[in-house]
N, C-alpha and C. Protein backbone atom coordinates (compact mmCIF):
# COMPACT_ATOMS: atom_id res chain seq x y z
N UNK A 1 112.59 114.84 83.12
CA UNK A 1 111.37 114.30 83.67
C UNK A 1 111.27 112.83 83.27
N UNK A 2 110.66 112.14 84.14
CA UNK A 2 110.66 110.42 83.80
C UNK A 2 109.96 110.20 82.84
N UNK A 3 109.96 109.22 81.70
CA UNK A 3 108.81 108.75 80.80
C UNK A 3 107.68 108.37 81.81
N UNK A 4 107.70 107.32 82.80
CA UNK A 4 106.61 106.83 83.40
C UNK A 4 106.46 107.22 84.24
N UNK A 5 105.82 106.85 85.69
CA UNK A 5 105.31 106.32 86.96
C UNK A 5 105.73 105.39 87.64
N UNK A 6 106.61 104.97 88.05
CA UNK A 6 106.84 103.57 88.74
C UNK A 6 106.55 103.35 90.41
N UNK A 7 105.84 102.44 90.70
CA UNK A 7 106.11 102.33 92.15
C UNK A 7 105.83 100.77 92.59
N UNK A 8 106.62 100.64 93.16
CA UNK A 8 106.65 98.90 93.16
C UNK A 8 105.71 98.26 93.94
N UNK A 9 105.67 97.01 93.71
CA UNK A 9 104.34 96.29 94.87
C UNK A 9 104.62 96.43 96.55
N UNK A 10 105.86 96.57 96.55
CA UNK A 10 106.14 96.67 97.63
C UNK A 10 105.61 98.09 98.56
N UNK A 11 105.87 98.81 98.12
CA UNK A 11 105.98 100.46 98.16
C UNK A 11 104.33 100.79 98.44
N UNK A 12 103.37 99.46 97.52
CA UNK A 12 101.40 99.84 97.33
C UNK A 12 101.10 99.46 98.38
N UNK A 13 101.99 97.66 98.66
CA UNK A 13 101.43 97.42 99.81
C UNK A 13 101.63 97.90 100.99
N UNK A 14 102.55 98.83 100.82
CA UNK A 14 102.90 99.74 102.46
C UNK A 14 101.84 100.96 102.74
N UNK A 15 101.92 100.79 101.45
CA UNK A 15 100.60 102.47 101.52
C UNK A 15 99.44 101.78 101.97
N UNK A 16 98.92 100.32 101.35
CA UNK A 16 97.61 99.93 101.83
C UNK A 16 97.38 99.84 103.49
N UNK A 17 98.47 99.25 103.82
CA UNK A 17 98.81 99.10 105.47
C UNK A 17 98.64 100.29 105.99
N UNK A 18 99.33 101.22 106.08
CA UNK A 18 99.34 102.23 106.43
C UNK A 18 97.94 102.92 106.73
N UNK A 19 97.05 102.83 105.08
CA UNK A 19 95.97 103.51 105.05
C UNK A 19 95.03 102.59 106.48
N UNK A 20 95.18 101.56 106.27
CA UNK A 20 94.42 100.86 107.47
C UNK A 20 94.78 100.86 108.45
N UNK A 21 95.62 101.11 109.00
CA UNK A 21 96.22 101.25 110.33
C UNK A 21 95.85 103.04 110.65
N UNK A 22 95.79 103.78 109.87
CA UNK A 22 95.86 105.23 110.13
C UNK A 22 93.86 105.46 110.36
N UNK A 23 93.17 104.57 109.71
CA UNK A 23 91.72 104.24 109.59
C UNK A 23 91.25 103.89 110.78
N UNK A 24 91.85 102.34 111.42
CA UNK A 24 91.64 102.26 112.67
C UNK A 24 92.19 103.38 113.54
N UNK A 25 92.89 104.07 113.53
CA UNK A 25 93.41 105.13 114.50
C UNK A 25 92.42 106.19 114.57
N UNK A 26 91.88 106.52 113.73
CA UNK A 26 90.60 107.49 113.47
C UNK A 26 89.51 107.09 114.17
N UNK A 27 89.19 105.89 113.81
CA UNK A 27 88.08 105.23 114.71
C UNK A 27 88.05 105.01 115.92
N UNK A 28 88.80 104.29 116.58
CA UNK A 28 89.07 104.17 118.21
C UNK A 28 89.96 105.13 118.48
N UNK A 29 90.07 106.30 117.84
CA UNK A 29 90.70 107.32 118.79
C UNK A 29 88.85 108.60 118.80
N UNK A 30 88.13 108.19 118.14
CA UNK A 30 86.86 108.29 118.29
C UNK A 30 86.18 108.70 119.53
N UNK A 31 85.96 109.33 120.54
CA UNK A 31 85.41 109.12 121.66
C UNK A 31 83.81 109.85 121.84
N UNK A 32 82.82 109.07 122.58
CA UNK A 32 81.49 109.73 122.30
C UNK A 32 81.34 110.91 122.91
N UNK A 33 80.81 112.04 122.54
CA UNK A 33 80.48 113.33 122.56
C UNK A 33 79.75 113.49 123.63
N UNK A 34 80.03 114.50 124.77
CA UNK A 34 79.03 114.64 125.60
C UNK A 34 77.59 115.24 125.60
N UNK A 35 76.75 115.10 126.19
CA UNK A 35 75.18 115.48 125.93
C UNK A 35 75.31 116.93 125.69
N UNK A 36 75.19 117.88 125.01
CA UNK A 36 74.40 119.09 125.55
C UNK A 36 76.03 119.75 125.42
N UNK A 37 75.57 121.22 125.19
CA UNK A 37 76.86 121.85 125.50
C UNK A 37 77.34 122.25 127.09
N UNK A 38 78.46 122.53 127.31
CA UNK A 38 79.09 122.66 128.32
C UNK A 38 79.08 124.16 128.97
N UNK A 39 78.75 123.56 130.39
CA UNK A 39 78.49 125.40 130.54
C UNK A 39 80.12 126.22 131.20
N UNK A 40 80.25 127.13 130.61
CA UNK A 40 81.30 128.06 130.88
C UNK A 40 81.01 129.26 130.90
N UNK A 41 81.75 130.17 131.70
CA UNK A 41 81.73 131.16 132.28
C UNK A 41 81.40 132.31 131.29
N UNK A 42 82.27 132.31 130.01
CA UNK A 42 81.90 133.16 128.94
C UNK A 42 80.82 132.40 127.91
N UNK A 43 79.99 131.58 128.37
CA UNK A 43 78.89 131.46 127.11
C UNK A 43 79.45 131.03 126.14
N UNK A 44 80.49 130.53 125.87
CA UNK A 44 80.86 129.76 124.65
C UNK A 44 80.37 128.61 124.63
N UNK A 45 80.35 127.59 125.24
CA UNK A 45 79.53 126.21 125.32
C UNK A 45 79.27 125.80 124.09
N UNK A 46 78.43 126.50 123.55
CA UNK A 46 77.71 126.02 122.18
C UNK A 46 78.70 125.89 120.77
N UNK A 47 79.39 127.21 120.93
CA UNK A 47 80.72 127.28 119.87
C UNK A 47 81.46 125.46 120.19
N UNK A 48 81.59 125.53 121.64
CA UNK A 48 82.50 124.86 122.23
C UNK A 48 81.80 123.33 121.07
N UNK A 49 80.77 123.03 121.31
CA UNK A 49 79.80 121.84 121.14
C UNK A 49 80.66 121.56 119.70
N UNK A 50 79.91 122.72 119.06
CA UNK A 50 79.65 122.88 117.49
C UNK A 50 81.23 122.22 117.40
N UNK A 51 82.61 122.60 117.89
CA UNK A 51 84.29 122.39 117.30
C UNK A 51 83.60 120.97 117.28
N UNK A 52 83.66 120.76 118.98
CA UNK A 52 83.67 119.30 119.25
C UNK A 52 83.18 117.94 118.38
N UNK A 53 81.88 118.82 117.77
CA UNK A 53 81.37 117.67 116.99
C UNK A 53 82.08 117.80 115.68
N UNK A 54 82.41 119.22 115.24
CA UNK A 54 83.21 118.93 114.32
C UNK A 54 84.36 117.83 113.98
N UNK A 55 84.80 117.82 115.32
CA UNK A 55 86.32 117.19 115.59
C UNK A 55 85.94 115.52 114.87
N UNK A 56 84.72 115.45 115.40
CA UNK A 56 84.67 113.99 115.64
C UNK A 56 84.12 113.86 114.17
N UNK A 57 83.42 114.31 113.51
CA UNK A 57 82.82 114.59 112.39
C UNK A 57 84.59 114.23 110.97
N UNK A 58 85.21 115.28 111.78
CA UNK A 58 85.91 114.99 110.90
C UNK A 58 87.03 113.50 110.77
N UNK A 59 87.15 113.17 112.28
CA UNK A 59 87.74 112.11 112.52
C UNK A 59 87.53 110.87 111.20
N UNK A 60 85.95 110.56 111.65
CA UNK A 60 85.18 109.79 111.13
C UNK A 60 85.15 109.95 109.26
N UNK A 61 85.40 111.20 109.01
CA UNK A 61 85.45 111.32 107.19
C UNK A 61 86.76 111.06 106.81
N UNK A 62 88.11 111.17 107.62
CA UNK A 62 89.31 110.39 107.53
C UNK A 62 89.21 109.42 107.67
N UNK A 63 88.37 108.62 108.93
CA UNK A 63 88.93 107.57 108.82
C UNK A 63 87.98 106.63 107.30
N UNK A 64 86.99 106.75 107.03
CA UNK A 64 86.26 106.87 105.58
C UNK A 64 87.04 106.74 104.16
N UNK A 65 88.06 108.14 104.38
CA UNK A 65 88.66 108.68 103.24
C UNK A 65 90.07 107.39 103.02
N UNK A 66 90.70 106.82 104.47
CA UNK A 66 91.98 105.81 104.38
C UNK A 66 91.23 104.81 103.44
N UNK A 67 89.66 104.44 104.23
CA UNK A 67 89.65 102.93 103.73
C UNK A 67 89.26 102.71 101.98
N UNK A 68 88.54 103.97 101.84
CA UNK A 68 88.07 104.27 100.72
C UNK A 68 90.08 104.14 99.82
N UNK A 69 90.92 104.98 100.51
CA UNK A 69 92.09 105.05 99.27
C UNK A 69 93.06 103.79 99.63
N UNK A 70 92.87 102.79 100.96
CA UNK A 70 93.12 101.54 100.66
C UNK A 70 92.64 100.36 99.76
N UNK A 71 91.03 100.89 99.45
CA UNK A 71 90.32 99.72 98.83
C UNK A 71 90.68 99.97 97.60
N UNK A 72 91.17 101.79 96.90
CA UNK A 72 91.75 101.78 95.71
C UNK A 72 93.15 101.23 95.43
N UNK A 73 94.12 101.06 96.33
CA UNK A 73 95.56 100.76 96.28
C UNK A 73 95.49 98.91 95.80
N UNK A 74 94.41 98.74 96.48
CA UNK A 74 94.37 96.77 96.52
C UNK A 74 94.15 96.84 94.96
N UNK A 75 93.09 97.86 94.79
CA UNK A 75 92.73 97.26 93.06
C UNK A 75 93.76 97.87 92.19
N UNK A 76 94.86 98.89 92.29
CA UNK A 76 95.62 99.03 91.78
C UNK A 76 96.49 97.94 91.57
N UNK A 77 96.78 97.23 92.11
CA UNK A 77 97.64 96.10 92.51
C UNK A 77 96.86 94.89 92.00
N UNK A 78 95.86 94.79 92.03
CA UNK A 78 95.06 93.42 91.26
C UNK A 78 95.30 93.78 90.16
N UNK A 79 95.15 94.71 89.94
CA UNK A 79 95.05 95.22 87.99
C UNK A 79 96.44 94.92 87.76
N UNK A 80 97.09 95.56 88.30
CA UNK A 80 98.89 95.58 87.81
C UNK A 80 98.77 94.01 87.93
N UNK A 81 98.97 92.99 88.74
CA UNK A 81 99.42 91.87 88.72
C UNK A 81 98.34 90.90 87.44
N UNK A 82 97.27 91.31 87.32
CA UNK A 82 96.65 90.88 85.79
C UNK A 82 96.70 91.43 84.40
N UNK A 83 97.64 92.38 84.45
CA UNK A 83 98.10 92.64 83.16
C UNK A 83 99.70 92.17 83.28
N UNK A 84 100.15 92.19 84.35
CA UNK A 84 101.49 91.05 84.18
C UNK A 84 101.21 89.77 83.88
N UNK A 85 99.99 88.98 84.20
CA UNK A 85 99.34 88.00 83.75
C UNK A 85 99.33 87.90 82.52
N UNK A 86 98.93 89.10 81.92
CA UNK A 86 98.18 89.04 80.62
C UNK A 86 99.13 89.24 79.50
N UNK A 87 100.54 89.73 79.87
CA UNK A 87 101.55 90.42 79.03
C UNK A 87 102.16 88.64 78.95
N UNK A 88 102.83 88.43 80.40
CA UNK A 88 103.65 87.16 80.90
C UNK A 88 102.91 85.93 79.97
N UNK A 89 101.39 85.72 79.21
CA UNK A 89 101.12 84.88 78.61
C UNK A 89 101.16 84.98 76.81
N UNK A 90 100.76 86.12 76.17
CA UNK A 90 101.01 86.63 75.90
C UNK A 90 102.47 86.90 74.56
N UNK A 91 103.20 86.97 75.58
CA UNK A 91 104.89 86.90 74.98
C UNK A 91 105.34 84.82 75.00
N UNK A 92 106.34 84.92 74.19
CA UNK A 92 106.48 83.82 73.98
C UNK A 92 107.72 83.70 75.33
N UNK A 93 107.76 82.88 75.21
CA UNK A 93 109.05 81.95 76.79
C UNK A 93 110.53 82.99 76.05
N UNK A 94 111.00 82.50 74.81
CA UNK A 94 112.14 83.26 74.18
C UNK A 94 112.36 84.72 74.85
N UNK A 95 111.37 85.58 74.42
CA UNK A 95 111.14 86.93 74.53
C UNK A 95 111.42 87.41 75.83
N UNK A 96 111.28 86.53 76.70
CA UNK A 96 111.98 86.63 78.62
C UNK A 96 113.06 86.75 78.69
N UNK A 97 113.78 85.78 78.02
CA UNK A 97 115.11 84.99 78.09
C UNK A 97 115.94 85.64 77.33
N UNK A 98 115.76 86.03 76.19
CA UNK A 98 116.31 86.86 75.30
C UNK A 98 116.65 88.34 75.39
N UNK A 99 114.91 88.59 75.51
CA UNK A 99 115.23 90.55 75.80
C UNK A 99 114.82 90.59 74.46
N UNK A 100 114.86 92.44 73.88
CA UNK A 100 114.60 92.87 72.65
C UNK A 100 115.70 92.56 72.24
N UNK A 101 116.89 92.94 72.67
CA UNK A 101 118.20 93.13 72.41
C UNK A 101 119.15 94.13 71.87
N UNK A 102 118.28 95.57 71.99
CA UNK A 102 118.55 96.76 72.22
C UNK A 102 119.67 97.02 72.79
C-alpha cells in the first residue's frame, strides 16, 4: 500500500474542468416542465408528473453537487501551491540543490 496520496496539479485541474463542464451540462440540458400532469389512457399522468419533476429535480442537485466539488478542487490546489510556498521559503537554496542525500 502507498505511504501517501499523490495526484498532480495537472490531474486537479482536469477534474476541476470536467466538474464544470459536466455542471453546465446539467443545467442547459435542463428543460422547463410542462403545466399540469399529462393525460393518458391508464391514469398515470400524475406518477408520470411526480418522475418528471423528479428528473429535473435531480438534474439541478448534480449540477449543484459538480460546482460545489469544483469550488473544493480549486482550494485544494490553492492550499497545495501555498504550502509549496511555504516549504520552498522556508528551506534554504542548498537543501534544493543538494537533496538530503539519502
Amino acid at each position: 500500500m502507498p505511504d501517501g496520496l499523490k495526484i498532480s496539479d495537472a490531474v486537479l485541474e482536469a477534474a476541476a474542468s470536467h466538474l464544470v463542464a459536466a455542471s453546465r451540462v446539467m443545467i442547459d440540458g435542463n428543460q422547463s416542465l410542462p403545466a399540469g400532469a399529462p393525460a393518458t389512457m391508464t391514469g398515470a399522468g400524475e406518477e408520470i408528473a411526480r418522475f418528471v419533476t423528479g428528473l429535473s429535480t435531480g438534474r439541478l442537485a448534480l449540477a449543484d453537487a459538480a460546482k460545489t466539488a469544483s469550488t473544493g478542487v480549486a482550494g485544494i490546489m490553492s492550499d497545495s501551491s501555498d504550502l509549496d510556498a511555504r516549504l520552498a521559503s522556508a528551506l534554504y537554496t542548498g537543501f534544493a540543490v543538494r537533496g538530503t542525500g539519502r
